[in-house]
Protein backbone atom coordinates (compact mmCIF):
# COMPACT_ATOMS: atom_id res chain seq x y z
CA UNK A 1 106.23 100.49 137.81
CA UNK A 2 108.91 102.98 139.15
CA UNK A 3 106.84 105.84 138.07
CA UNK A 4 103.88 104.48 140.08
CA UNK A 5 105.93 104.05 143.29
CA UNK A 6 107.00 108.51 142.62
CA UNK A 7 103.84 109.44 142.19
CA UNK A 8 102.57 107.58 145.49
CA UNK A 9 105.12 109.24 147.65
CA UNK A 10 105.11 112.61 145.89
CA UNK A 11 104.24 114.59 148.97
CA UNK A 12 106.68 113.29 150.96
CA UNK A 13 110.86 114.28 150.81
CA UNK A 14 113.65 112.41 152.23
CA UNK A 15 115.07 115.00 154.88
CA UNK A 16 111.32 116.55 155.22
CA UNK A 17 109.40 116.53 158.81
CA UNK A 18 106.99 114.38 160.04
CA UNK A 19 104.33 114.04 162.87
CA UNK A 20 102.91 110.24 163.66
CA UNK A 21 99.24 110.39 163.04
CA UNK A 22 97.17 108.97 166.43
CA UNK A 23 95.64 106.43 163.99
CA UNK A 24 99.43 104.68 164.36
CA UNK A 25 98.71 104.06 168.12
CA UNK A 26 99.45 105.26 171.54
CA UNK A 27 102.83 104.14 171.04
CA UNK A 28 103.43 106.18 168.13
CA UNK A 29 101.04 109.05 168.20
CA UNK A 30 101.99 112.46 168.03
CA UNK A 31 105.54 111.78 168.05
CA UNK A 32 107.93 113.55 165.08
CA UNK A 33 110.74 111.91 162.81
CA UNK A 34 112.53 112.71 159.68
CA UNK A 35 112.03 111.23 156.39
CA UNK A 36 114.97 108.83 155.40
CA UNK A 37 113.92 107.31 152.63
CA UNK A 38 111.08 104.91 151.11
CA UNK A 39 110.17 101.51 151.90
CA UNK A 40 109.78 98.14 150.09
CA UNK A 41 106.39 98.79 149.07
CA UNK A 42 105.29 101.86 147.49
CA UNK A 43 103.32 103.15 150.71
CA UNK A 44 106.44 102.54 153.04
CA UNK A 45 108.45 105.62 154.40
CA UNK A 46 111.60 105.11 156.59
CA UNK A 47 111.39 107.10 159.35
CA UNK A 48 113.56 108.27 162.35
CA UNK A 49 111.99 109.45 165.25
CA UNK A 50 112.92 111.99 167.52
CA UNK A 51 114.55 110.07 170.32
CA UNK A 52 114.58 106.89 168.75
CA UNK A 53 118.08 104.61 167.72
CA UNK A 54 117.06 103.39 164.71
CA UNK A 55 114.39 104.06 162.10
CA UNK A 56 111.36 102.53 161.12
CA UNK A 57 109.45 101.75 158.40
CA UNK A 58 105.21 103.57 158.53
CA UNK A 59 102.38 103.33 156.12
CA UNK A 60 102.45 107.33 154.60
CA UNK A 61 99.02 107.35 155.94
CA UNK A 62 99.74 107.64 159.48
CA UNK A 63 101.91 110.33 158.54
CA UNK A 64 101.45 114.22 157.95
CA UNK A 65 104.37 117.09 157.08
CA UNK A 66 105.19 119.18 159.45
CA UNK A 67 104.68 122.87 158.68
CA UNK A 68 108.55 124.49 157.86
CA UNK A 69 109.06 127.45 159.95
């Protein structure tokens, strides 16, 4: 089961860049984060946002990397 939850969240890196897909909402949309870690269930990612207090948990779907200088 452990090796199923890896290879869902392959792409994505704790410390790596995000931007919040517009599928997430107006809310949400567009804004960028850092990775933090994984959620409960194998499509949850942790996620600070730029400006935000406290982190929050997304579906890796309404996420995309950010392109590294």
């Amino acid at each position: 089961m452990a090796h199923a939850r890896a290879s869902s969240t392959d792409e994505f890196k704790v410390g790596a860049r995000i931007k919040v897909g517009d599928a997430a909402g107006p809310r949400l949309a567009s804004k960028r984060g850092t990775i933090l870690g994984f959620g409960k269930y194998p499509d949850a990612v942790r996620v600070k946002l730029d400006g935000s207090k406290f982190p929050i948990t997304l579906h890796k779907k309404y996420l995309s990397l950010e392109d590294q200088p």
